[in-house]
C-alpha atoms as a PDB file:
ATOM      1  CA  UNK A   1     121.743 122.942 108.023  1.00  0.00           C
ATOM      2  CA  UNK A   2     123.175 123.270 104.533  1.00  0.00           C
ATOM      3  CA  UNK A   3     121.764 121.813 101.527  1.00  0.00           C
ATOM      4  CA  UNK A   4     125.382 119.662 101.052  1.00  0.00           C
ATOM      5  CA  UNK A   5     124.875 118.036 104.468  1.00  0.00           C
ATOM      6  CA  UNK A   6     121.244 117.292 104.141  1.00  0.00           C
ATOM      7  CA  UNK A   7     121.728 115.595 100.703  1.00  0.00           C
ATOM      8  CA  UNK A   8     124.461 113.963 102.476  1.00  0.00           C
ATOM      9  CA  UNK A   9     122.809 113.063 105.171  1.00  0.00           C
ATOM     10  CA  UNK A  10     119.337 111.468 103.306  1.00  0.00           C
ATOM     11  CA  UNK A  11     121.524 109.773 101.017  1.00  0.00           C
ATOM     12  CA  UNK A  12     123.207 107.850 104.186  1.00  0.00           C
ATOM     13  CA  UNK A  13     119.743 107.406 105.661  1.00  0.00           C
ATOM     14  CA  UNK A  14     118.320 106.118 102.772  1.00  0.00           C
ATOM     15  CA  UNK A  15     121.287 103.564 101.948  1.00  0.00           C
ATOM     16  CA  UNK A  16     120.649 102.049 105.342  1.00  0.00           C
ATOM     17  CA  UNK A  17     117.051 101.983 105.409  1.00  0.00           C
ATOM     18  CA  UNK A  18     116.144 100.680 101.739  1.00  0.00           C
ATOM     19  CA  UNK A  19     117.469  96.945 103.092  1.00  0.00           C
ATOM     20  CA  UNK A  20     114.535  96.953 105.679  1.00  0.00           C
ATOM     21  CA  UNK A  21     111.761  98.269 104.087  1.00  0.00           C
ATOM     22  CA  UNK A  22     112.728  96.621 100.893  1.00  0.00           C
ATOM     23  CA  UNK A  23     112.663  93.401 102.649  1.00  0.00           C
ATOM     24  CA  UNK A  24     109.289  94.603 104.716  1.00  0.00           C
ATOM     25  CA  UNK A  25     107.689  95.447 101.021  1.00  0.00           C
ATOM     26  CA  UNK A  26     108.570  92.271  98.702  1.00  0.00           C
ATOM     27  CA  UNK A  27     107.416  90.058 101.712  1.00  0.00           C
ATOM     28  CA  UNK A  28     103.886  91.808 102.563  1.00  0.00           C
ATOM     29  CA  UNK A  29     103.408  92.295  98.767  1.00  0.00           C
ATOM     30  CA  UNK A  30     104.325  88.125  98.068  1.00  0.00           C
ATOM     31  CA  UNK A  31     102.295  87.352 100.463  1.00  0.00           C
ATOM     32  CA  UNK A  32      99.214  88.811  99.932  1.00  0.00           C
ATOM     33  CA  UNK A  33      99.591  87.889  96.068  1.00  0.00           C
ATOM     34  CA  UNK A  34      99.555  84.387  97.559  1.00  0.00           C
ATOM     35  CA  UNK A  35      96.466  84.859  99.653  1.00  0.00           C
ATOM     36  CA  UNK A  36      94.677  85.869  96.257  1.00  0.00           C
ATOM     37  CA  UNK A  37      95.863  82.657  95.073  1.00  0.00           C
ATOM     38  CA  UNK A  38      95.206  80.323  98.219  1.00  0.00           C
ATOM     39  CA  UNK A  39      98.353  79.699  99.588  1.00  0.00           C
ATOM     40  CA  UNK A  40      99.796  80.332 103.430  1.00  0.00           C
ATOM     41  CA  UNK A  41     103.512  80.893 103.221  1.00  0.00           C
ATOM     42  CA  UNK A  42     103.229  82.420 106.731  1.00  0.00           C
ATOM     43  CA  UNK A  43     107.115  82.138 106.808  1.00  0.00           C
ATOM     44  CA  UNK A  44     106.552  85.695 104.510  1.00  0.00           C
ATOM     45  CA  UNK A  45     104.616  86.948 106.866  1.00  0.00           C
ATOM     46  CA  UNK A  46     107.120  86.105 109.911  1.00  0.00           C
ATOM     47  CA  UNK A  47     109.854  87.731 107.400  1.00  0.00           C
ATOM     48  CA  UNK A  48     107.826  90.835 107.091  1.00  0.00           C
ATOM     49  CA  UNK A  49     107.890  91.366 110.774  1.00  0.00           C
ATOM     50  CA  UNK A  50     111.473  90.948 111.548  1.00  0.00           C
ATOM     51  CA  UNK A  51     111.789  86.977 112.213  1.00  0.00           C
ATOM     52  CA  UNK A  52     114.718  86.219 110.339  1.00  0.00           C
ATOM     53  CA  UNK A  53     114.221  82.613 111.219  1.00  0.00           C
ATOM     54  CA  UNK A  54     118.323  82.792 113.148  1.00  0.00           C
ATOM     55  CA  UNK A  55     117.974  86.214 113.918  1.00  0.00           C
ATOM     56  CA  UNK A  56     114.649  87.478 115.448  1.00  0.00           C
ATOM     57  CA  UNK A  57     114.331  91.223 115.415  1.00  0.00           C
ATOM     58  CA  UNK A  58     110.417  91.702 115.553  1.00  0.00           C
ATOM     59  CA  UNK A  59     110.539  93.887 118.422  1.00  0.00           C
ATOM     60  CA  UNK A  60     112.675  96.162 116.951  1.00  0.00           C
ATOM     61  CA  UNK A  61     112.218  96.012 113.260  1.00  0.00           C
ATOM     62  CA  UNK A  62     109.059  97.962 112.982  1.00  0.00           C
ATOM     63  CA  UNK A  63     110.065 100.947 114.649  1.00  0.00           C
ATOM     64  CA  UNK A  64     113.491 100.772 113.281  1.00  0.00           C
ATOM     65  CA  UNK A  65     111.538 100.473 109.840  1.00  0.00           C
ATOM     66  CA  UNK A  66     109.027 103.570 110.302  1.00  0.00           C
ATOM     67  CA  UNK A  67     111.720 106.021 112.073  1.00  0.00           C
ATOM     68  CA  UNK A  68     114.011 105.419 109.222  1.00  0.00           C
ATOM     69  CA  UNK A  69     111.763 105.672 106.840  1.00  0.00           C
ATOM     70  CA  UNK A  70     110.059 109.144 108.636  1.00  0.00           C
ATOM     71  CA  UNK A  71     113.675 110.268 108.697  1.00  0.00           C
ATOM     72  CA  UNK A  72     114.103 109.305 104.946  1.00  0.00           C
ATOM     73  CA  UNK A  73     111.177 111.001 104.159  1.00  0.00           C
ATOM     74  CA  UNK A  74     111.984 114.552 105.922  1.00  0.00           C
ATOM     75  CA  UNK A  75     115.092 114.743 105.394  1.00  0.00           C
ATOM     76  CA  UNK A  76     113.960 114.784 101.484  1.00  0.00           C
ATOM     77  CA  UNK A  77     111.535 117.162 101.610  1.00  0.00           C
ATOM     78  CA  UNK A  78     114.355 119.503 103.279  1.00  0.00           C
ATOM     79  CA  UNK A  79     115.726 119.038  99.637  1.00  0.00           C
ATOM     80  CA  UNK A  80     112.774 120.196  97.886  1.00  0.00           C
ATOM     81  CA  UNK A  81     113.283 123.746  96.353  1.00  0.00           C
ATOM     82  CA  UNK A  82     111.577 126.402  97.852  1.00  0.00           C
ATOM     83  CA  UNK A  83     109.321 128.754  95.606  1.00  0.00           C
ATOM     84  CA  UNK A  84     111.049 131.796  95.276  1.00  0.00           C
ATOM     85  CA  UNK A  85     107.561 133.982  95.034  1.00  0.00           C
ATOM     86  CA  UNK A  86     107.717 137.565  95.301  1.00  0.00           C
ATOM     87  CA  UNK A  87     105.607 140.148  96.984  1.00  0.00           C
ATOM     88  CA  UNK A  88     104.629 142.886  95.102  1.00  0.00           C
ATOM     89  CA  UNK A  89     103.676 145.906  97.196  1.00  0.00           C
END
């Protein structure tokens, strides 16, 4: 695959999958601040796992959430230069 259609590619992957797992990070990370603090907004924690309160998706937003973000990340370490080391003989 070329480099043009990989960096297309992960840049398509990644615009779709930064929605989830931004969601999945500012919820887990809010609500274990408010642990710390001693407060239960378990609604976070029901956000964080795909309970959209209308719209429940928890048995398909985790592995929605980890096979875009696996995809996300090897699709961007196909963009990664490679080391151009030569052999001497």
């Amino acid at each position: 695959m070329s480099k043009t259609k990989t960096r297309k590619l992960h840049r398509s992957i990644t615009l779709i999958a930064v929605i989830p797992l931004f969601i999945t990070v500012l919820s887990g990370s809010l609500y274990s601040l408010f642990q710390y603090f001693g407060l239960d907004y378990f609604w976070l924690m029901k956000v964080h796992t795909g309970n959209f309160f209308l719209m429940n998706l928890q048995p398909i937003f985790s592995p929605v959430v980890g096979f875009l973000t696996i995809f996300a990340i090897l699709s961007g370490l196909l963009l990664f230069p490679r080391s151009k080391i030569k052999h001497q003989d």
